[in-house]
Protein backbone atom coordinates (compact mmCIF):
# COMPACT_ATOMS: atom_id res chain seq x y z
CA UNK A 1 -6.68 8.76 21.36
CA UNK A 2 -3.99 7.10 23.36
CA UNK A 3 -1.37 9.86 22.66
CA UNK A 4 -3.95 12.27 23.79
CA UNK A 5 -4.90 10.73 26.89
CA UNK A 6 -0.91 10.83 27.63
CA UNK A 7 -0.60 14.20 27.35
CA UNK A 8 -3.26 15.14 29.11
CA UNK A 9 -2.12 13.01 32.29
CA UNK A 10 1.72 14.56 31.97
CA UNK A 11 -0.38 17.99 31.63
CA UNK A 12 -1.90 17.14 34.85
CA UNK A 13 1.34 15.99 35.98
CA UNK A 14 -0.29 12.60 36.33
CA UNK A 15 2.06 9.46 36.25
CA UNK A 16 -0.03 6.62 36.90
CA UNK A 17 0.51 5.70 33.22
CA UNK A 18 -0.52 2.09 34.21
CA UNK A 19 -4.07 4.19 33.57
CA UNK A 20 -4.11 4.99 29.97
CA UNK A 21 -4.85 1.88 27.53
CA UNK A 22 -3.22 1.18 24.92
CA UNK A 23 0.72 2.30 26.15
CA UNK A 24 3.71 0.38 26.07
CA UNK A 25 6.40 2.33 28.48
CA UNK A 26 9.58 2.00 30.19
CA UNK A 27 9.40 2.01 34.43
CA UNK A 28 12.43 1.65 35.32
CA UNK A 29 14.09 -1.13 33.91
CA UNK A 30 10.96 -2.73 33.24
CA UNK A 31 8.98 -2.46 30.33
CA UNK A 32 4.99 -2.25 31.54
CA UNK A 33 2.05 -3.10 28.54
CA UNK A 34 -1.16 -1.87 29.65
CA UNK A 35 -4.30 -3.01 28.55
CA UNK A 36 -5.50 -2.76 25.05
CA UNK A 37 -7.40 0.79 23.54
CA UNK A 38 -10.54 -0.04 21.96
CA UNK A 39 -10.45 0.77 18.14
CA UNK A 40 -12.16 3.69 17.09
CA UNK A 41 -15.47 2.07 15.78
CA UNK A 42 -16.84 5.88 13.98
CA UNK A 43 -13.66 7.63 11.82
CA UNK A 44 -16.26 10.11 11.18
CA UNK A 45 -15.49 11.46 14.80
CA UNK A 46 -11.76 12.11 14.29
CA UNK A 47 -11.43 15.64 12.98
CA UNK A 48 -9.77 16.36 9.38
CA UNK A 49 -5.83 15.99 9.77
CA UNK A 50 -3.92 19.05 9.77
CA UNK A 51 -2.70 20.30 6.64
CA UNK A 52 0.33 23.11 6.94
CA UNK A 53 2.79 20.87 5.75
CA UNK A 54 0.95 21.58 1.94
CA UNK A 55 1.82 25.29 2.35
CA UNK A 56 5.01 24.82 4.44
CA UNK A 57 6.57 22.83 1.85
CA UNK A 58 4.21 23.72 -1.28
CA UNK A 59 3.14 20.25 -1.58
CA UNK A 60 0.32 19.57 -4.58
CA UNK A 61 -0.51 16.20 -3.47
CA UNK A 62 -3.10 15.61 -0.54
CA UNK A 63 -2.42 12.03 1.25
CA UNK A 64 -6.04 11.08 1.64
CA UNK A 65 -7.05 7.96 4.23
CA UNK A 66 -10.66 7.08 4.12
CA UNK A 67 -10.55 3.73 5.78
CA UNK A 68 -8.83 1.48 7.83
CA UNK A 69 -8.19 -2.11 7.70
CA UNK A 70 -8.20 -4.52 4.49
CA UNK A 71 -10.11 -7.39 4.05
CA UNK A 72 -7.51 -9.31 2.08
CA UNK A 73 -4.63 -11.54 4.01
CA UNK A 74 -1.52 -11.42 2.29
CA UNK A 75 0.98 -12.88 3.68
CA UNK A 76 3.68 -10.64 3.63
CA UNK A 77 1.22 -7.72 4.94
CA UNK A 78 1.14 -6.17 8.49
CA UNK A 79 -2.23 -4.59 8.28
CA UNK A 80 -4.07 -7.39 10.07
CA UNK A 81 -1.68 -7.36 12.58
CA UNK A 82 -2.96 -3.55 13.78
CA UNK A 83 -5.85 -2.48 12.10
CA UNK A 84 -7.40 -6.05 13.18
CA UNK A 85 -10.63 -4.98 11.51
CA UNK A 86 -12.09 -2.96 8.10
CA UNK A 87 -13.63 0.17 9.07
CA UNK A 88 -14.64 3.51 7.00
CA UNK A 89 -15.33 7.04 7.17
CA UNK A 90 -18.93 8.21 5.15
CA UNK A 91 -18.30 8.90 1.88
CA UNK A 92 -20.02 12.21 2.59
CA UNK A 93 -17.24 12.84 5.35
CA UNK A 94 -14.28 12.34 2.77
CA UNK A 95 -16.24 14.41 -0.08
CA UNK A 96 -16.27 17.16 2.66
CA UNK A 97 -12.35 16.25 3.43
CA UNK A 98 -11.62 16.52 -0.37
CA UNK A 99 -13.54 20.05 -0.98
CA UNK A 100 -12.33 21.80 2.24
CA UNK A 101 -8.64 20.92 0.52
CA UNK A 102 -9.37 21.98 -2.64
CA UNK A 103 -10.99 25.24 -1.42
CA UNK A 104 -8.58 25.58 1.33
CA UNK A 105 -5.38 24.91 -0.27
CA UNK A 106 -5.63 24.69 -4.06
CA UNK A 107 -4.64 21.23 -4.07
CA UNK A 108 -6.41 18.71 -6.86
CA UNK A 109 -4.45 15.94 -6.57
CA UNK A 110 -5.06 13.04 -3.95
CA UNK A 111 -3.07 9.87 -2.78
CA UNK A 112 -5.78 8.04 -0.99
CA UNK A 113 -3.49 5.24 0.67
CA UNK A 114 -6.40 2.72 1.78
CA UNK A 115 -5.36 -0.62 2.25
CA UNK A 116 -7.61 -1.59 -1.00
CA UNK A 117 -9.90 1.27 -2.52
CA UNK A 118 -12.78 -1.56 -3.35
CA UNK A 119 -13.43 -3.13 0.41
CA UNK A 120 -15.71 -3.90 2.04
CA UNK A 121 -18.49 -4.38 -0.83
CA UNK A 122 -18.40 -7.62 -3.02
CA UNK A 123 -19.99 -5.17 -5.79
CA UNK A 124 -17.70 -2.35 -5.11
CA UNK A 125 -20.73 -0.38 -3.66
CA UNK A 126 -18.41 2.34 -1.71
CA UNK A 127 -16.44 3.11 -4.36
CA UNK A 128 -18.99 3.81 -6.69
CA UNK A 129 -20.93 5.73 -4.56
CA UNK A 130 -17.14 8.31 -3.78
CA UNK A 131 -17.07 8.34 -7.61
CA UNK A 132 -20.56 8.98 -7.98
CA UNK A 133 -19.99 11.71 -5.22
CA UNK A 134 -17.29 13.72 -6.83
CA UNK A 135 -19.19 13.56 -9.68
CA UNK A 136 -22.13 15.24 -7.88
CA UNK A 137 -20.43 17.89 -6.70
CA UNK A 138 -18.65 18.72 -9.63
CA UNK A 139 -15.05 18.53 -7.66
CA UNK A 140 -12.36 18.73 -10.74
CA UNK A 141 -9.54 16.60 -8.70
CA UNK A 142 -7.62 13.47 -10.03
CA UNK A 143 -6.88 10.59 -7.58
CA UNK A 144 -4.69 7.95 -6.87
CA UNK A 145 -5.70 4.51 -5.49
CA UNK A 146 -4.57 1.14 -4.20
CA UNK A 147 -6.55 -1.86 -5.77
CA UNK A 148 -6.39 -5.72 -5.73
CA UNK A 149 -5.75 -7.36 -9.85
CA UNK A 150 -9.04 -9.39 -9.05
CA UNK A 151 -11.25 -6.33 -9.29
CA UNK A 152 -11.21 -6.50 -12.86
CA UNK A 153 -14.06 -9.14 -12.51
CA UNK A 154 -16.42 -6.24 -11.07
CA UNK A 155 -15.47 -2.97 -13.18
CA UNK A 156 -17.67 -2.79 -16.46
CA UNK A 157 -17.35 -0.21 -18.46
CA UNK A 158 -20.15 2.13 -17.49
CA UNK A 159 -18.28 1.71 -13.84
CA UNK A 160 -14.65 2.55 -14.89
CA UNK A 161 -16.51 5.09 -17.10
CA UNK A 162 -17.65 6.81 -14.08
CA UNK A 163 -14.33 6.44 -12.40
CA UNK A 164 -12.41 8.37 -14.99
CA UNK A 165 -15.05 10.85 -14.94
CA UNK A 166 -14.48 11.26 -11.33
CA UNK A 167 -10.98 12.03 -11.73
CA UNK A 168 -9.26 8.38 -11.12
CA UNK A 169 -5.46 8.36 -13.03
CA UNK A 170 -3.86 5.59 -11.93
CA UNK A 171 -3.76 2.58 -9.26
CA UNK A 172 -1.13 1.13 -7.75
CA UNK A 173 -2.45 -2.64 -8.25
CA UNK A 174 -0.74 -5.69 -6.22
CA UNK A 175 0.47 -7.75 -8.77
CA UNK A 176 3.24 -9.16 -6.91
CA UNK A 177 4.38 -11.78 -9.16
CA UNK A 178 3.79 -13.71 -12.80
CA UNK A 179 3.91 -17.02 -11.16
CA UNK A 180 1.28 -18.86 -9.98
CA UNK A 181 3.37 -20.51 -7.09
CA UNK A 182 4.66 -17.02 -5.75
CA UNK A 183 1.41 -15.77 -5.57
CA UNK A 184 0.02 -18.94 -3.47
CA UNK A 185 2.93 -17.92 -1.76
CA UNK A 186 1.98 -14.37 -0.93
CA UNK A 187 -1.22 -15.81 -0.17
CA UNK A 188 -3.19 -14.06 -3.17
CA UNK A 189 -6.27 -14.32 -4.45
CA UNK A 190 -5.25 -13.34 -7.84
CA UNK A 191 -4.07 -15.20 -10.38
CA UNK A 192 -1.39 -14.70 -13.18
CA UNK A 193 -4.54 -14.71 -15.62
CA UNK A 194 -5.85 -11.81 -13.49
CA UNK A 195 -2.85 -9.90 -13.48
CA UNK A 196 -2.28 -9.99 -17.44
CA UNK A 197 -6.55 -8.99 -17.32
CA UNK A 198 -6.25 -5.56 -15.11
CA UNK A 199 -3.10 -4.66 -16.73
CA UNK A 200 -5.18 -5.03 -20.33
CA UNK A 201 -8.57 -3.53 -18.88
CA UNK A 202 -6.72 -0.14 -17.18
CA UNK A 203 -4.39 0.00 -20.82
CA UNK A 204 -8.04 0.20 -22.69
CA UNK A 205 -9.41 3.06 -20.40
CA UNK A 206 -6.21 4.47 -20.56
CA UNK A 207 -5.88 4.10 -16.27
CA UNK A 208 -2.10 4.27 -15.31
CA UNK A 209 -1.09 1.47 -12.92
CA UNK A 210 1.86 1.20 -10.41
CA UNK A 211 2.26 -2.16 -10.34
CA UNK A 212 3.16 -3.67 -6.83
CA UNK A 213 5.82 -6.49 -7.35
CA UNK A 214 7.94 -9.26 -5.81
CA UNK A 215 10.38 -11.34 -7.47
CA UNK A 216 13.11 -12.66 -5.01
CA UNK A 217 11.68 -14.43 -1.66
CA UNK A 218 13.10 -17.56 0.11
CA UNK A 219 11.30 -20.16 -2.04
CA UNK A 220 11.56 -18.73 -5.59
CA UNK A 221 13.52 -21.06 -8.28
CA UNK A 222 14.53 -20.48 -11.48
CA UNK A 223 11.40 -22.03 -13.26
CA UNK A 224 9.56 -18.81 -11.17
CA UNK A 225 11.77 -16.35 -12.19
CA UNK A 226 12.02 -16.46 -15.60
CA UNK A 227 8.04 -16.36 -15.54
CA UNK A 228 8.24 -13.11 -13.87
CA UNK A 229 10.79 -12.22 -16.55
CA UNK A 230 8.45 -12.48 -18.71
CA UNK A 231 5.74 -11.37 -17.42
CA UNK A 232 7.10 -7.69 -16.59
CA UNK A 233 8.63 -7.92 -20.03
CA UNK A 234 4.89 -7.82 -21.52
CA UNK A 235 3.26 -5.45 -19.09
CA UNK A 236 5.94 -3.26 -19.96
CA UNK A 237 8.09 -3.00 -16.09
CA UNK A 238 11.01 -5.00 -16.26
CA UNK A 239 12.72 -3.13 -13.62
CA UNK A 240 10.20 -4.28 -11.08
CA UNK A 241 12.89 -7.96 -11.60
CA UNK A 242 15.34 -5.59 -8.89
CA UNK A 243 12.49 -6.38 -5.99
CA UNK A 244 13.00 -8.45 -2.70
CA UNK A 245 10.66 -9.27 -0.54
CA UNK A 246 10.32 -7.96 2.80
CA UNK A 247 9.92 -9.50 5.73
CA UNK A 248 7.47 -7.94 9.07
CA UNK A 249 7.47 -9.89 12.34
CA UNK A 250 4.58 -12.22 12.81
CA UNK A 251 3.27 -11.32 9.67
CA UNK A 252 1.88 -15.55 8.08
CA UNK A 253 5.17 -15.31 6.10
CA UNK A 254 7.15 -14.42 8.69
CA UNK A 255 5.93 -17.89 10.79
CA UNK A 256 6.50 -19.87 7.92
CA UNK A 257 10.42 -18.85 6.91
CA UNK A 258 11.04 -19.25 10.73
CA UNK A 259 9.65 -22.58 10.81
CA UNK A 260 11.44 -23.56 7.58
CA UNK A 261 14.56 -22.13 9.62
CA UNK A 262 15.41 -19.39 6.64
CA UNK A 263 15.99 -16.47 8.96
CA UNK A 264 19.67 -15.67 9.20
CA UNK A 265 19.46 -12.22 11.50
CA UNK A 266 17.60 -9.07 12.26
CA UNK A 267 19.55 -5.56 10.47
CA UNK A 268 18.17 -2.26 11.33
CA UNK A 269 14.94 -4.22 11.86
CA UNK A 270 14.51 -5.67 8.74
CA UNK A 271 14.57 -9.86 8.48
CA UNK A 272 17.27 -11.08 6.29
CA UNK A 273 17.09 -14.00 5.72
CA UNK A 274 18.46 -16.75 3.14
CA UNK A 275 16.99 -18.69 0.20
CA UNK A 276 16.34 -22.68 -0.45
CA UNK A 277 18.27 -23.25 -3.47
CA UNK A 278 21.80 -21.75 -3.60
CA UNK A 279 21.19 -20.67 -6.88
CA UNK A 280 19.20 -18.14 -6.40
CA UNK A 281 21.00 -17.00 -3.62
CA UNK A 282 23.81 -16.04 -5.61
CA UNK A 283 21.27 -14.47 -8.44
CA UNK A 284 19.58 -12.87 -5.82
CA UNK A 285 22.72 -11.02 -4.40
CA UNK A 286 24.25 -10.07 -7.97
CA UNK A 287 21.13 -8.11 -8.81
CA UNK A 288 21.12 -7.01 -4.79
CA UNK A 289 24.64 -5.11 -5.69
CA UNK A 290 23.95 -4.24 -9.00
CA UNK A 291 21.01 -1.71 -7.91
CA UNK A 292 23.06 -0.44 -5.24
CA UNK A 293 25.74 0.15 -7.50
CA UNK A 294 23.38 1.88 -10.10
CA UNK A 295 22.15 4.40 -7.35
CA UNK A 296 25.69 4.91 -6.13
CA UNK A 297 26.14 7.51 -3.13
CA UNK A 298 23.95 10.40 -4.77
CA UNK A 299 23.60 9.34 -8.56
CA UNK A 300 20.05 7.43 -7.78
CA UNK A 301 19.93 5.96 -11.11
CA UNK A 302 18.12 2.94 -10.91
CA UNK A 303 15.54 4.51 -8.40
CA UNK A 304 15.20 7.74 -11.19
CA UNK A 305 14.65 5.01 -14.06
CA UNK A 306 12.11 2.75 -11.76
CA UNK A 307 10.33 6.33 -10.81
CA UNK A 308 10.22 7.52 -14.64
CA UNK A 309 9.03 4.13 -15.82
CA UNK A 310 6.51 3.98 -13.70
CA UNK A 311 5.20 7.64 -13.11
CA UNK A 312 5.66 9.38 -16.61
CA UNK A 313 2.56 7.57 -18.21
CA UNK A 314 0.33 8.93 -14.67
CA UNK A 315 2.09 12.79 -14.95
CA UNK A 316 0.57 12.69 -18.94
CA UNK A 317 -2.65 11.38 -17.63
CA UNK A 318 -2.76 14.25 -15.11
CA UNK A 319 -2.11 17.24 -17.35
């Protein structure tokens, strides 16, 4: 909405940018912040995205985005910091989304890259009812979500059941770590019990998940790192040990390592930043130069063995 109310004031040849909410611009030397845009409260009244880029580059996966916002706080995620509220499109508005591709463009396969596919229902209410939906319409697609390790306390079988049915393949599931003290960290709900329990209920329904991990941050020790070692040892993704966390600006983690003074610099606008026991330091920036050295300048090998590990099990699923 802001970038269209921009153009339409340059079409008019309309400068008074101080005008349009929501801008950040340069007069000047000075850099002006107008007010802020309300959010859009209805997503039902943005139109479907445009979609040449499947044909232009014979894409056969349809990013899908049915909601904004999460209702979780982690404390490594941005999403707060923008979407500042959870907010969703109908489900009747996506089904509509998802059969104009499929009729449109051929395409069966969908990314939807929501924040957390269960939100906002504490009995999963929404997502039942887009399950349910697909169902209904007899719309042969498979789907990709994002979900939180805790939802294993809601999904019964009659529930995952329907979600295979509807064409569900694989989640990528925020894990994040096999410690208990990381994940208070990372302010999760979770717990290590939690992860080892969605791991075990997707394996049963045979669900592929991508699991979302963490090992290195500024306050991990030894005692927490061999726990993740062997806790991606037994779900099966020991690669996901070659994983740093990163750092966004005013993000809750981002206030505490500046408090605890662990910031060394801003690169490229990433945080690097340093770790409380010298130890892992030194662990952390073996392992740091042993995946660049593994990708090399155009080999890509650890990034082709992290991609096959994790992606093979969801291409079987597929076909």
């Amino acid at each position: 909405a802001t970038f269209l109310d921009l153009v339409e004031h340059v079409e008019l040849s309309n400068y008074q940018f101080d005008e349009i909410p929501g801008l950040i611009y340069q007069s000047g030397i000075q850099i002006q912040e107008t007010s802020n845009r309300e959010l859009i409260q209805n997503l039902d009244d943005l139109p479907f995205p445009a979609r040449d880029i499947l044909i232009d580059r014979n894409i056969k996966v349809a990013l899908l985005s049915t909601t904004r916002g999460c209702y979780s706080r982690c404390s490594f995620c941005s999403s707060q910091l923008f979407w500042k509220k959870w907010r969703g499109r109908s489900i009747s508005n996506t089904i509509d989304e998802i059969e104009y591709i499929v009729s449109t463009y051929g395409v069966r396969l969908f990314n939807i890259i929501d924040g957390s596919f269960e939100d906002p229902d504490f009995d999963f209410q929404r997502m039942h009812d887009f399950a349910q939906a697909v169902v209904d319409r007899n719309l042969a697609i498979s789907y990709f979500i994002n979900l939180r390790a805790e939802a294993h306390r809601r999904l019964d079988d009659s529930f995952l059941r329907l979600l295979k049915r509807s064409g569900l393949i694989s989640a990528c599931i925020g894990l994040e770590s096999g410690n208990n003290d990381d994940l208070k960290v990372y302010g999760k709900i979770a717990k290590v019990d939690d992860n080892y329990k969605i791991m075990k209920l997707f394996s049963d329904y045979d669900i592929g998940v991508s699991p979302g991990f963490i090992n290195f941050n500024p306050y991990s020790t030894m005692e927490r790192l061999q726990k993740n070692i062997d806790f991606l040892e037994i779900i099966g993704f020991p690669l996901k040990f070659i994983t740093f966390l990163d750092i966004y600006a005013n993000t809750q983690i981002y206030n505490r390592v500046l408090k605890d003074d662990l910031i060394l610099k801003v690169d490229k606008g990433f945080y690097i930043y340093k770790y409380q026991d010298e130890k892992i330091e030194k662990i952390s920036a073996f392992f740091y130069c042993l995946k660049d050295k593994l990708n090399g300048k155009n080999d890509k090998l650890y990034d082709r063995m992290d991609y096959y590990t994790e992606n093979y099990h969801h291409i079987i699923l597929y076909y």
